[in-house]
Protein backbone atom coordinates (compact mmCIF):
# COMPACT_ATOMS: atom_id res chain seq x y z
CA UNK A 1 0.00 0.00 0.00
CA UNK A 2 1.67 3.39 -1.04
CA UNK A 3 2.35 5.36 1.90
CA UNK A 4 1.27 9.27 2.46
CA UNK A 5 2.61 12.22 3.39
CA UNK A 6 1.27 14.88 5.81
CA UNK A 7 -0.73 16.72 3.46
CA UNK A 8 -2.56 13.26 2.32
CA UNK A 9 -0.78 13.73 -1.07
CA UNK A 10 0.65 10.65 -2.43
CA UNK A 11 4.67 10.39 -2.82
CA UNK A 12 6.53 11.50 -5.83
CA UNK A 13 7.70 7.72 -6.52
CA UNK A 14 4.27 6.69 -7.62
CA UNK A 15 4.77 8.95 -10.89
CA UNK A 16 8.59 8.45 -11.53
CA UNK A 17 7.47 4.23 -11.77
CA UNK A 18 4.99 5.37 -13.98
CA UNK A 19 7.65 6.91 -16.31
CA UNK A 20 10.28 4.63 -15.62
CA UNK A 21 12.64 7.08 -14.73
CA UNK A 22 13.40 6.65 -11.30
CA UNK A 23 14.74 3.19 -10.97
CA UNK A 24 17.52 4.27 -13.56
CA UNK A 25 18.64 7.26 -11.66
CA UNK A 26 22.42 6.90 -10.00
CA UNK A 27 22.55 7.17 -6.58
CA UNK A 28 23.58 10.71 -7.09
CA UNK A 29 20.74 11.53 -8.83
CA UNK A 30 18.08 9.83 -6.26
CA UNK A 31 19.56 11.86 -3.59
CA UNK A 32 18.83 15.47 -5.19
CA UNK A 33 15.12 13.35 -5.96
CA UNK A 34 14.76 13.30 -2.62
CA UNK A 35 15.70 16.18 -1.43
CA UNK A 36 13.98 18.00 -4.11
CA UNK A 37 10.11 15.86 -2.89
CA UNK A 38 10.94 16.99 0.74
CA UNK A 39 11.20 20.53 0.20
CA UNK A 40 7.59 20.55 -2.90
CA UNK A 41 6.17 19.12 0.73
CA UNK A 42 6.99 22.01 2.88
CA UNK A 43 5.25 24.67 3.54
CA UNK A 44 5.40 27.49 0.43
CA UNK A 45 8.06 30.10 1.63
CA UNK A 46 10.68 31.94 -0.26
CA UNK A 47 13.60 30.46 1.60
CA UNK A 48 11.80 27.17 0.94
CA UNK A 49 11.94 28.40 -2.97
CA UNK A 50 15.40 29.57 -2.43
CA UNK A 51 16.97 26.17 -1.57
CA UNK A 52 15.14 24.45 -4.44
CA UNK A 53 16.54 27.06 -6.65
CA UNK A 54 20.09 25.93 -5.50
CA UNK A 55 19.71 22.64 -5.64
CA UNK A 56 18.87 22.62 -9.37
CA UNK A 57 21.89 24.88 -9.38
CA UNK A 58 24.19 22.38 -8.15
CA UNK A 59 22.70 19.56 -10.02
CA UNK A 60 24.72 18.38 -13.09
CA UNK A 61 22.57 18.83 -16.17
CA UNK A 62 21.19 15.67 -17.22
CA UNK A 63 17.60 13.95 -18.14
CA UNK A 64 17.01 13.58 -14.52
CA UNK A 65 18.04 17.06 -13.37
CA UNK A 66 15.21 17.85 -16.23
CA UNK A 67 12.32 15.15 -14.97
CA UNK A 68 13.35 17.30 -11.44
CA UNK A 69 12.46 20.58 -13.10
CA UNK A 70 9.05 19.23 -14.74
CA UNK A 71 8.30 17.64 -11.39
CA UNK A 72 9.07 20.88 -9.37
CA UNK A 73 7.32 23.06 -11.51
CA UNK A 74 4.00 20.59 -11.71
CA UNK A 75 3.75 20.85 -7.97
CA UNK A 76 4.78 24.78 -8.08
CA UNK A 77 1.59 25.63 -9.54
CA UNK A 78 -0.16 25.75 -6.25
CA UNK A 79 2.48 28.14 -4.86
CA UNK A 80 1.61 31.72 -4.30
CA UNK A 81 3.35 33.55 -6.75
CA UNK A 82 4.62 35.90 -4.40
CA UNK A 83 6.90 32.93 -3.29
CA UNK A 84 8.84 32.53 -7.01
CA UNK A 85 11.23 35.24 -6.86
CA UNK A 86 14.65 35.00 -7.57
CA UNK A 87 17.51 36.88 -8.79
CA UNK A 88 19.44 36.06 -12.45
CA UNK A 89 22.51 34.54 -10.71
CA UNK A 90 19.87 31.94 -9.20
CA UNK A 91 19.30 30.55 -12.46
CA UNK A 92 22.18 31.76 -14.86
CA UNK A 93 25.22 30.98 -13.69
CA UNK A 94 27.20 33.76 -15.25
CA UNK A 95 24.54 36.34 -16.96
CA UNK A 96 24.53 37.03 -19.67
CA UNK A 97 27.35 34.74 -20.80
CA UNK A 98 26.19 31.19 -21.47
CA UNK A 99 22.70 30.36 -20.94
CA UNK A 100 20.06 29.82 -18.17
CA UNK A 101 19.29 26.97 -16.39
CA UNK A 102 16.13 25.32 -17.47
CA UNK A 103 15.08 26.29 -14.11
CA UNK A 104 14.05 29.69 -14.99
CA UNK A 105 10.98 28.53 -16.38
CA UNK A 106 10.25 28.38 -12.50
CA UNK A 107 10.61 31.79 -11.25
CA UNK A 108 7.63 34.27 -11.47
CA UNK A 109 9.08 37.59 -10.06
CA UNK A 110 12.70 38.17 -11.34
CA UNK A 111 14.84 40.81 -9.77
CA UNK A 112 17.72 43.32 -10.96
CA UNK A 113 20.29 44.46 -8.47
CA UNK A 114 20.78 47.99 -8.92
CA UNK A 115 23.63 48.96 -11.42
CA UNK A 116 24.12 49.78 -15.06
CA UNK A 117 22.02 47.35 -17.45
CA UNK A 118 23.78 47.04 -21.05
CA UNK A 119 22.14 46.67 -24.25
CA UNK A 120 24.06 42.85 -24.78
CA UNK A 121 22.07 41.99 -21.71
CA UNK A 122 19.54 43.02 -22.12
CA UNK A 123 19.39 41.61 -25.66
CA UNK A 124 20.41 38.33 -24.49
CA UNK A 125 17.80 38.49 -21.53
CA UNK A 126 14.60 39.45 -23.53
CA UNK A 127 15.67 36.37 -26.31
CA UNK A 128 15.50 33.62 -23.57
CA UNK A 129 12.10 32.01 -24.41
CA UNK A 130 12.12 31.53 -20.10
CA UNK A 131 11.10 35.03 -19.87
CA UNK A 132 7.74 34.31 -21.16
CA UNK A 133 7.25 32.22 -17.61
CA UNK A 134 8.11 35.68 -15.80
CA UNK A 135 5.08 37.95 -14.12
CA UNK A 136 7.30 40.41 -12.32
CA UNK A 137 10.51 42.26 -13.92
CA UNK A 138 12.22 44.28 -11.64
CA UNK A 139 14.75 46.13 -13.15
CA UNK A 140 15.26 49.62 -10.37
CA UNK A 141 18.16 51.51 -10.67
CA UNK A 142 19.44 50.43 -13.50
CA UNK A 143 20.39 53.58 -15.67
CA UNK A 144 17.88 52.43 -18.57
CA UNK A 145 17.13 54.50 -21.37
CA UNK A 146 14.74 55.17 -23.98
CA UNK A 147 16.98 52.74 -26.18
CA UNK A 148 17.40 49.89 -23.59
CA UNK A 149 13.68 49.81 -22.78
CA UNK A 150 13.11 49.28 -26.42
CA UNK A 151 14.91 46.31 -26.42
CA UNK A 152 12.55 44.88 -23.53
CA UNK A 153 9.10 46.39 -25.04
CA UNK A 154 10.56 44.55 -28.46
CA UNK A 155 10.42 41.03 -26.49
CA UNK A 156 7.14 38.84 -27.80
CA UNK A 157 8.65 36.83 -24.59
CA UNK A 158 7.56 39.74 -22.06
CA UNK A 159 3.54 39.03 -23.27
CA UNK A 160 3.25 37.74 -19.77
CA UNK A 161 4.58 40.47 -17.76
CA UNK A 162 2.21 41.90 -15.69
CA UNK A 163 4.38 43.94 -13.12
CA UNK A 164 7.24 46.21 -14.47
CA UNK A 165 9.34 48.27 -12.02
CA UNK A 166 11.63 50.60 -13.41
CA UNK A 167 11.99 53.21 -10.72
CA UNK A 168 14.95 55.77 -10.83
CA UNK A 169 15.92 54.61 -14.53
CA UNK A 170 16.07 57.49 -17.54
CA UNK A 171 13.77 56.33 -19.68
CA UNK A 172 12.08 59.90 -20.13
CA UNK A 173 9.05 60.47 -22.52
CA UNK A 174 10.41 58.74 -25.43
CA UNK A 175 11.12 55.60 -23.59
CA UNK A 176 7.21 55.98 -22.00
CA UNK A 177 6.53 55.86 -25.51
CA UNK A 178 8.38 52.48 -26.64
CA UNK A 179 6.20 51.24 -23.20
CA UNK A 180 2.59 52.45 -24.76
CA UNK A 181 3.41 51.42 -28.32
CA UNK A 182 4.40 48.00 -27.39
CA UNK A 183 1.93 44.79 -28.10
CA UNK A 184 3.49 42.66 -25.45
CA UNK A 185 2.32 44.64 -22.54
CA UNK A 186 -1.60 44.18 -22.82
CA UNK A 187 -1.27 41.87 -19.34
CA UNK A 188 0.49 44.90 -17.76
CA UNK A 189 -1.71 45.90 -14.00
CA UNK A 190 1.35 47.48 -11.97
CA UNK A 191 3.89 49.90 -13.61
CA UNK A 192 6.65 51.77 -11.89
CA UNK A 193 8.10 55.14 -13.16
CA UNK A 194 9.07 56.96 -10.49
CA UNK A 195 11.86 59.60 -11.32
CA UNK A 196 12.02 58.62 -14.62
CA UNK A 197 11.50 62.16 -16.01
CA UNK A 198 8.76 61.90 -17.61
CA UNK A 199 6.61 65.18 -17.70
CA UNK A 200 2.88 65.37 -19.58
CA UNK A 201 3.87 64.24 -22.90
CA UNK A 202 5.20 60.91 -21.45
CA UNK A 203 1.86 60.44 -19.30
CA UNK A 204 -0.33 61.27 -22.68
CA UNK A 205 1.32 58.14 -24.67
CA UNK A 206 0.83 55.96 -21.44
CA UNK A 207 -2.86 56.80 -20.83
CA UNK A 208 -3.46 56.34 -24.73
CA UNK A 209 -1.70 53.55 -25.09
CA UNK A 210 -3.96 51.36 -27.20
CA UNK A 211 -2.06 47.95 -25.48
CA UNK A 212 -2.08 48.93 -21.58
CA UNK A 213 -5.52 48.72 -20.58
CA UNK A 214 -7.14 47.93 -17.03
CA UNK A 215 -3.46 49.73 -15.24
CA UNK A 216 -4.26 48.83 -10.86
CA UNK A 217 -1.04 50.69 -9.65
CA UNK A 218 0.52 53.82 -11.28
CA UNK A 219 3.57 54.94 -9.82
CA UNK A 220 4.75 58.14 -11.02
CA UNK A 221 6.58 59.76 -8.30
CA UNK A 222 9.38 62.61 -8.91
CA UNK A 223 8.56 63.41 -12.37
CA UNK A 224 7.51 66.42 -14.04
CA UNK A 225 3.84 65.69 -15.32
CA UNK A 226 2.40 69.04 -14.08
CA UNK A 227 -1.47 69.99 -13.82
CA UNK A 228 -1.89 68.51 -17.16
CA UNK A 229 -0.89 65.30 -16.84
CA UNK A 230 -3.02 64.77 -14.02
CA UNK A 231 -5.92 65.71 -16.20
CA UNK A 232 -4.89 63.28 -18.63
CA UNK A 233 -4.82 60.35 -16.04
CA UNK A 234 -8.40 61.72 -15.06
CA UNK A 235 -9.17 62.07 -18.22
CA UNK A 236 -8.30 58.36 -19.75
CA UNK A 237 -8.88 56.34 -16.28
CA UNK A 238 -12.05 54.20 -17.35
CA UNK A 239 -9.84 52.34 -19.85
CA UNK A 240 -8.03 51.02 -16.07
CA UNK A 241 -9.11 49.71 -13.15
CA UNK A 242 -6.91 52.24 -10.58
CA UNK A 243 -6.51 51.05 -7.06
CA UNK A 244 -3.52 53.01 -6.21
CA UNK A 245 -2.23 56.22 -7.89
CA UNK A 246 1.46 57.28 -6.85
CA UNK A 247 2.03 60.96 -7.98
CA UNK A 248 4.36 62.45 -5.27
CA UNK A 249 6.61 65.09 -6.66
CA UNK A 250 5.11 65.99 -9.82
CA UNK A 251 3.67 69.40 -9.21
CA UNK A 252 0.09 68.55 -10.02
CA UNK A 253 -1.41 71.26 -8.45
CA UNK A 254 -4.87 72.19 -9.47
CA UNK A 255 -4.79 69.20 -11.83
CA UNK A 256 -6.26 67.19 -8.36
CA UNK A 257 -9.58 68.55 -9.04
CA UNK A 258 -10.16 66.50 -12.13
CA UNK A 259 -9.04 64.08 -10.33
CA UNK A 260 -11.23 64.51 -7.57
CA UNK A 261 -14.40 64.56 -10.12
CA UNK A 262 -13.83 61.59 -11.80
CA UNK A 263 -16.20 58.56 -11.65
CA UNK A 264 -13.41 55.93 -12.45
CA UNK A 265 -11.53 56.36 -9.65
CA UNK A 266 -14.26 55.08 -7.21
CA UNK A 267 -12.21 51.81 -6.44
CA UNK A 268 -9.02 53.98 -5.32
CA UNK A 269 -7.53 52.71 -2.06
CA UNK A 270 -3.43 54.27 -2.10
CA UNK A 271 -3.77 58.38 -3.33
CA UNK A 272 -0.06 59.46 -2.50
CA UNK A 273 0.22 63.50 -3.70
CA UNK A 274 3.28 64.69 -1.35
CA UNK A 275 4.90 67.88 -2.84
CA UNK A 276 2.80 68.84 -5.13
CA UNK A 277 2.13 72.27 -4.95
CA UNK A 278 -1.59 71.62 -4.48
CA UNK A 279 -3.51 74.66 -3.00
CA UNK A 280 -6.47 75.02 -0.09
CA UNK A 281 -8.69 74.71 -3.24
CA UNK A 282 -8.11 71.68 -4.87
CA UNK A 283 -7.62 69.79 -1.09
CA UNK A 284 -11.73 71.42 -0.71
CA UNK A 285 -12.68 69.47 -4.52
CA UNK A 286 -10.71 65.98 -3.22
CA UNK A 287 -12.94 66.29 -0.15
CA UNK A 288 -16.43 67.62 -1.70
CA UNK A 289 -15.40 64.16 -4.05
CA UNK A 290 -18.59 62.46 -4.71
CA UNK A 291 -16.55 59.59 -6.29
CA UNK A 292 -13.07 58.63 -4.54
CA UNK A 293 -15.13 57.29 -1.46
CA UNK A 294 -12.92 54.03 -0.52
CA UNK A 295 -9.41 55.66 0.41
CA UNK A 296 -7.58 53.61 2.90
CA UNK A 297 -4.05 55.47 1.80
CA UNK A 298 -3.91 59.57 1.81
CA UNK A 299 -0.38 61.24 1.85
CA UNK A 300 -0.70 64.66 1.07
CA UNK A 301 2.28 66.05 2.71
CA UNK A 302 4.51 68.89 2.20
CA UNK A 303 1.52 71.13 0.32
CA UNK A 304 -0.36 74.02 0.91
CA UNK A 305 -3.78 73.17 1.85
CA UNK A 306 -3.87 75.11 5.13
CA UNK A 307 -6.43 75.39 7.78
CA UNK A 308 -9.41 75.32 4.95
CA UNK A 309 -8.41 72.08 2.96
CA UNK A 310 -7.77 70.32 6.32
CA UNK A 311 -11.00 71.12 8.06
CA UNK A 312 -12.64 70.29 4.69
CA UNK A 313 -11.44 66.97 4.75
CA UNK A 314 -11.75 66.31 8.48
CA UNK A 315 -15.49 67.06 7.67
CA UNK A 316 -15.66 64.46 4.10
CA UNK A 317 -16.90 60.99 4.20
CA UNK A 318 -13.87 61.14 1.46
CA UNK A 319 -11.33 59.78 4.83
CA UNK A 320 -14.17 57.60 5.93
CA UNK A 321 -12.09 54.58 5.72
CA UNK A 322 -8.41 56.31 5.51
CA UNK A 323 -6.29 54.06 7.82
CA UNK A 324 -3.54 56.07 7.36
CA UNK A 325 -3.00 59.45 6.82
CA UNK A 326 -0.51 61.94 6.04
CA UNK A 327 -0.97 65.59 6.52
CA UNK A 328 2.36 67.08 7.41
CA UNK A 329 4.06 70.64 6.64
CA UNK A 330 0.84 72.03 5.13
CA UNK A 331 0.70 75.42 6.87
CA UNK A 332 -1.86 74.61 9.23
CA UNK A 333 -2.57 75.71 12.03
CA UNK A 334 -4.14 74.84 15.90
CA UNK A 335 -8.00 75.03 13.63
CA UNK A 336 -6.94 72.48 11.15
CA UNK A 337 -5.03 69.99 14.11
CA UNK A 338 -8.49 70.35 15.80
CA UNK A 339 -10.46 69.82 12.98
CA UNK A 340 -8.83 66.63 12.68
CA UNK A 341 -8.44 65.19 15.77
CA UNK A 342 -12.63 65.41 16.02
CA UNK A 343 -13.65 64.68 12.41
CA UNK A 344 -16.61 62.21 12.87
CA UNK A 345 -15.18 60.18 9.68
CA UNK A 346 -11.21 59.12 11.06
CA UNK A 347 -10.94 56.24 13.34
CA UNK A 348 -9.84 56.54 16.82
CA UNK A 349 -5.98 55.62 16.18
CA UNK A 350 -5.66 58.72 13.34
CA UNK A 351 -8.12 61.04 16.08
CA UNK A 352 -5.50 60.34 17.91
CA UNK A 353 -2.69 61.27 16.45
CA UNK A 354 -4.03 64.91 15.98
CA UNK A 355 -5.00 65.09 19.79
CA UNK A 356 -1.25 64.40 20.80
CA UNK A 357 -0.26 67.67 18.67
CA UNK A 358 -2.92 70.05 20.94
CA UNK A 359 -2.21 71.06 24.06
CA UNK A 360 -3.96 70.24 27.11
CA UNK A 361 -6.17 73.24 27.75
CA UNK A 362 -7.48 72.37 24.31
CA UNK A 363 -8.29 69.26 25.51
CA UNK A 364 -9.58 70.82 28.79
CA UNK A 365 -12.39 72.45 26.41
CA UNK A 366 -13.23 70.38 24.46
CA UNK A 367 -14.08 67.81 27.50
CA UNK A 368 -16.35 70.34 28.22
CA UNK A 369 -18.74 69.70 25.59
CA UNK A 370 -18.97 65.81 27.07
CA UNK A 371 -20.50 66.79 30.54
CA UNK A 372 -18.27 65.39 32.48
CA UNK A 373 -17.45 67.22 35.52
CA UNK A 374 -14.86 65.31 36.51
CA UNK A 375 -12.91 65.99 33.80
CA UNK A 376 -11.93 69.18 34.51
CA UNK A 377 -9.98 68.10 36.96
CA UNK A 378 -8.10 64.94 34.53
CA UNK A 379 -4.97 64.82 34.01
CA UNK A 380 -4.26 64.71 29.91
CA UNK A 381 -3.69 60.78 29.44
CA UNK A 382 -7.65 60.83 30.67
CA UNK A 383 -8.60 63.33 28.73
CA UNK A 384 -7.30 61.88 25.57
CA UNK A 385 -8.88 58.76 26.35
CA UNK A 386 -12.22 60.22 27.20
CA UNK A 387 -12.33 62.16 23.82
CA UNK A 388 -11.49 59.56 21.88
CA UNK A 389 -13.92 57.53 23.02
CA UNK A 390 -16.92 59.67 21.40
CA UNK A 391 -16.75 61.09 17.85
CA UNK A 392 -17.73 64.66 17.48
């Protein structure tokens, strides 16, 4: 009777009989067999991923090592993909000379150590037929250029790709281009372009990209895209499905406020607009939003929206469901901390965090309104705990 393992799954021998492979392995060969079906039986983990990685490294290439790789990868499929990431020295021994090991075809999310990526390897990377097995290409601080990302968006083998992160590269407006105009990136939902220097021109080619439909996560910090290219993103977002918009650094400005009115961003969760020049004004149109209404994520430091764009959105069902919240270095003063610290739409934790900034005869007053006598008399570690416990 075949025996079990843990999870009720029957052993790996079962199918190597059926093939007739395993009875002709060497002893050599059985041994990496058997530590490969120990580890498919753990737990999914990325260290777990790690070590199978390596042993395929260290296994000789031969039929077997091969059977090992189809076997790994059958039982892989179950695996969060989140657990698949690897670097190119796991499977290429020296990149880009040679070749990879067939065990690329196992890695989902492949990651670039910062440094300068040349256009031989990048050439040789993109012709692998592996990379088509690849969801998530990070290739960060790599010095990239419009030319080199041509290379990649020229790849039939990226069609898969649904994650690119190319933060701090120079790709610029002509490489955004080579991005919108290519075929193989239809799949992509995440894209990373933060200080790429891209201003408005770059955004237009990316929102009308005819290929890149149904975008979740825009980042576009530390560019240049201006009021304009906010607009644009406003203008263009019910060809994507945004859940998170990352335009720190970009000097949007009043560009916010089409933003703020536009029906397509209703599923937006992450809005991150630090230093961005945007005025009382356009803070007042984000919170009088009748469509943005499931924030979780709002970082809007380092702006001007003073004491009237903070008391506007302490008073929006906009931050109904913010969990966190930055507001710092707007210009505010005591009226927008207070403002804050009793909207009736922030939970207790974020209340909170407002209170600390007042000082206790603020506190003292406000107490005052609760009818409790005794307060008067509290020392501040009551009185925060009092107000926090009812909502204005």
């Amino acid at each position: 009777m075949p025996t079990k393992t843990h999870s009720g799954r029957k052993p790996f021998q079962t199918t190597i009989y059926a093939q007739g492979g395993f009875l002709l392995m060497s002893p050599h060969d059985q041994v990496y067999f058997a530590q490969l079906r120990t580890l498919l039986f753990e737990e999914p983990t990325q260290r777990i991923f790690d070590i199978i990685l390596t042993l395929f490294h260290n296994w000789e290439d031969s039929p077997e090592r091969d059977v090992g790789i189809q076997y790994a990868e059958n039982h892989l499929q179950s695996w969060p993909d989140e657990f698949r990431q690897a670097r190119p020295e796991d499977c290429w021994r020296v990149f880009p000379s040679g070749n990879p090991s067939p065990s690329f075809r196992l890695i989902r999310h492949l990651h670039f150590s910062p440094t300068e990526f040349r256009a031989d390897e990048a050439r040789k990377l993109v012709h692998t037929p592996y990379m088509q097995h690849v969801k998530s290409l990070t290739l960060a601080s790599n010095r990239i250029q419009a030319d080199g990302i041509k290379i990649f968006m020229d790849s039939p083998y990226l069609a898969y790709l649904e994650e690119l992160d190319l933060d701090y590269n120079e790709i610029g407006d002509e490489g955004a281009l080579h991005i919108a105009q290519s075929p193989h990136m239809s799949r992509l939902k995440h894209l990373n372009l933060n200080s790429n220097g891209l201003t408005k021109e770059g955004i237009e080619s990316l929102m009308h990209s005819p290929y890149i439909q149904g975008l979740e996560t825009l980042h576009i910090n530390n560019n240049n895209i201006g009021p304009d290219g906010a607009r644009c993103i406003a203008k263009t977002a019910a060809s994507m499905n945004y859940k998170e918009l990352h335009l720190a650094g970009n000097a949007i400005a009043e560009g916010l406020e089409a933003l703020a009115n536009t029906p397509a961003l209703s599923q937006l969760h992450t809005l991150i607009l630090d230093y961005n020049h945007i005025e009382p004004r356009s803070a007042v149109a984000l919170a009088h939003s009748p469509h943005i209404r499931q924030l979780e994520v709002l970082s809007m430091s380092r702006n001007n929206i003073r004491d009237e764009g903070a008391i506007a959105l302490a008073q929006s069902p906009v931050i109904n469901h913010v969990k966190e919240l930055h507001l710092n270095a707007n210009s505010m003063t005591v009226n927008g901390v207070k403002a804050l610290a009793f909207s009736s739409y922030l939970g207790s934790s974020l209340r909170q965090h407002s209170m600390k900034r007042l000082s206790t005869n603020i506190l003292r007053e406000e107490s005052q309104k609760l009818e409790q006598p005794e307060l008067q008399s509290a020392k501040r570690k009551e009185l925060l705990k009092a107000l926090l416990e009812t909502k204005s």
